[in-house]
Protein backbone atom coordinates (compact mmCIF):
# COMPACT_ATOMS: atom_id res chain seq x y z
CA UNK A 1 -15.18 7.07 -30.23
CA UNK A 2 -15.11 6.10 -33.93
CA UNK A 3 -17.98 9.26 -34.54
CA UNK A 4 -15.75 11.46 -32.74
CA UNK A 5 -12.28 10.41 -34.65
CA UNK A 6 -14.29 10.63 -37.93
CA UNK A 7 -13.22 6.92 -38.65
CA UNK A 8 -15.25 4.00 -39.64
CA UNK A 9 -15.49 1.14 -36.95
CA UNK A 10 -13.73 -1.37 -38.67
CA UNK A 11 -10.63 0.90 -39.37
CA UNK A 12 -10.21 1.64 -35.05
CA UNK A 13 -8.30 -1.92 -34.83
CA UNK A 14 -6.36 -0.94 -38.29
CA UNK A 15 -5.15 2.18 -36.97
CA UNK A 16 -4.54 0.28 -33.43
CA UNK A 17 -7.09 2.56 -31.10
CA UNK A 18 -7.22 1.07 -27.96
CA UNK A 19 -8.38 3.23 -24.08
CA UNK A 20 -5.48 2.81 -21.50
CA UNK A 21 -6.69 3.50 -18.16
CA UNK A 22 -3.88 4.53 -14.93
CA UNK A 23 -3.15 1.79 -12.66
CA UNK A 24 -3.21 -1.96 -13.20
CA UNK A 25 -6.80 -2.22 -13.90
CA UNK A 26 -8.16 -1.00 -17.03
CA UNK A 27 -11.78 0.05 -16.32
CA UNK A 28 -12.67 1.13 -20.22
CA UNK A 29 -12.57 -0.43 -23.42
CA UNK A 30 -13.83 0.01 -27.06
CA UNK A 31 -16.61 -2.09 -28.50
CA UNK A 32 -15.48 -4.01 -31.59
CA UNK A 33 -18.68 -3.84 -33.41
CA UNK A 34 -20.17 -0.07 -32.01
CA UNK A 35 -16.32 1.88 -31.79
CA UNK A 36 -18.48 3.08 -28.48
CA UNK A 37 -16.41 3.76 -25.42
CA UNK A 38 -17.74 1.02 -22.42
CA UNK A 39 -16.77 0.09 -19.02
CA UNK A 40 -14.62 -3.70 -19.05
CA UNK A 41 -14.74 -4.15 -15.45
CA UNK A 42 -16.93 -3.30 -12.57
CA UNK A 43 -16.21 0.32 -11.50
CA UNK A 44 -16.72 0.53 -7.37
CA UNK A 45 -16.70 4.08 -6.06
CA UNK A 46 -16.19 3.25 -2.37
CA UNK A 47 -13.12 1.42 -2.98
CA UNK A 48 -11.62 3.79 -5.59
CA UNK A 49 -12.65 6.93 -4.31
CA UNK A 50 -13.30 6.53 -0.35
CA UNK A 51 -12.68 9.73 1.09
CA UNK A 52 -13.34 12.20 -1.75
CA UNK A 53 -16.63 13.96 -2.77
CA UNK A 54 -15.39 13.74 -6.42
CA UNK A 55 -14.88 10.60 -8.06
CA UNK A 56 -12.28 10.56 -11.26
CA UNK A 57 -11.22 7.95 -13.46
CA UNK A 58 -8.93 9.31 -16.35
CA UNK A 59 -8.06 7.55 -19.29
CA UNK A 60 -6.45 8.23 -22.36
CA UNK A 61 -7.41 7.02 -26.44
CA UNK A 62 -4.30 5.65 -28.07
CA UNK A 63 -3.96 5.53 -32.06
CA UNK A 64 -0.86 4.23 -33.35
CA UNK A 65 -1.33 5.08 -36.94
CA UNK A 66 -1.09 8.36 -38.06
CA UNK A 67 -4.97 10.29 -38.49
């Protein structure tokens, strides 16, 4: 995430980036040392996704500062 925003890692908590996934649980975070995007919790298709051949989790990359 910090490649793709052009920033250095340490300036993604400056700038207040953070991943905000729907619902209550929030399946994605950002690394604090890498600025890589990674899962925070354990992601179980069968329960999220029973009936459906396609499995989607959206999220969305918040930056409070300006870029």
């Amino acid at each position: 995430v910090a490649k793709d925003l052009g920033l250095p890692v340490p300036e993604l908590s400056d700038r207040g980036v953070r991943v905000v996934s729907e619902g209550r649980i929030q399946y994605f975070a950002l690394h604090e040392k890498t600025g890589h995007l990674v899962t925070a919790e354990r992601i179980d298709r069968e329960q999220l996704c029973r009936l459906e051949g396609k499995c989607v989790l959206r999220c969305e990359l918040i930056v409070e500062d300006q870029m």
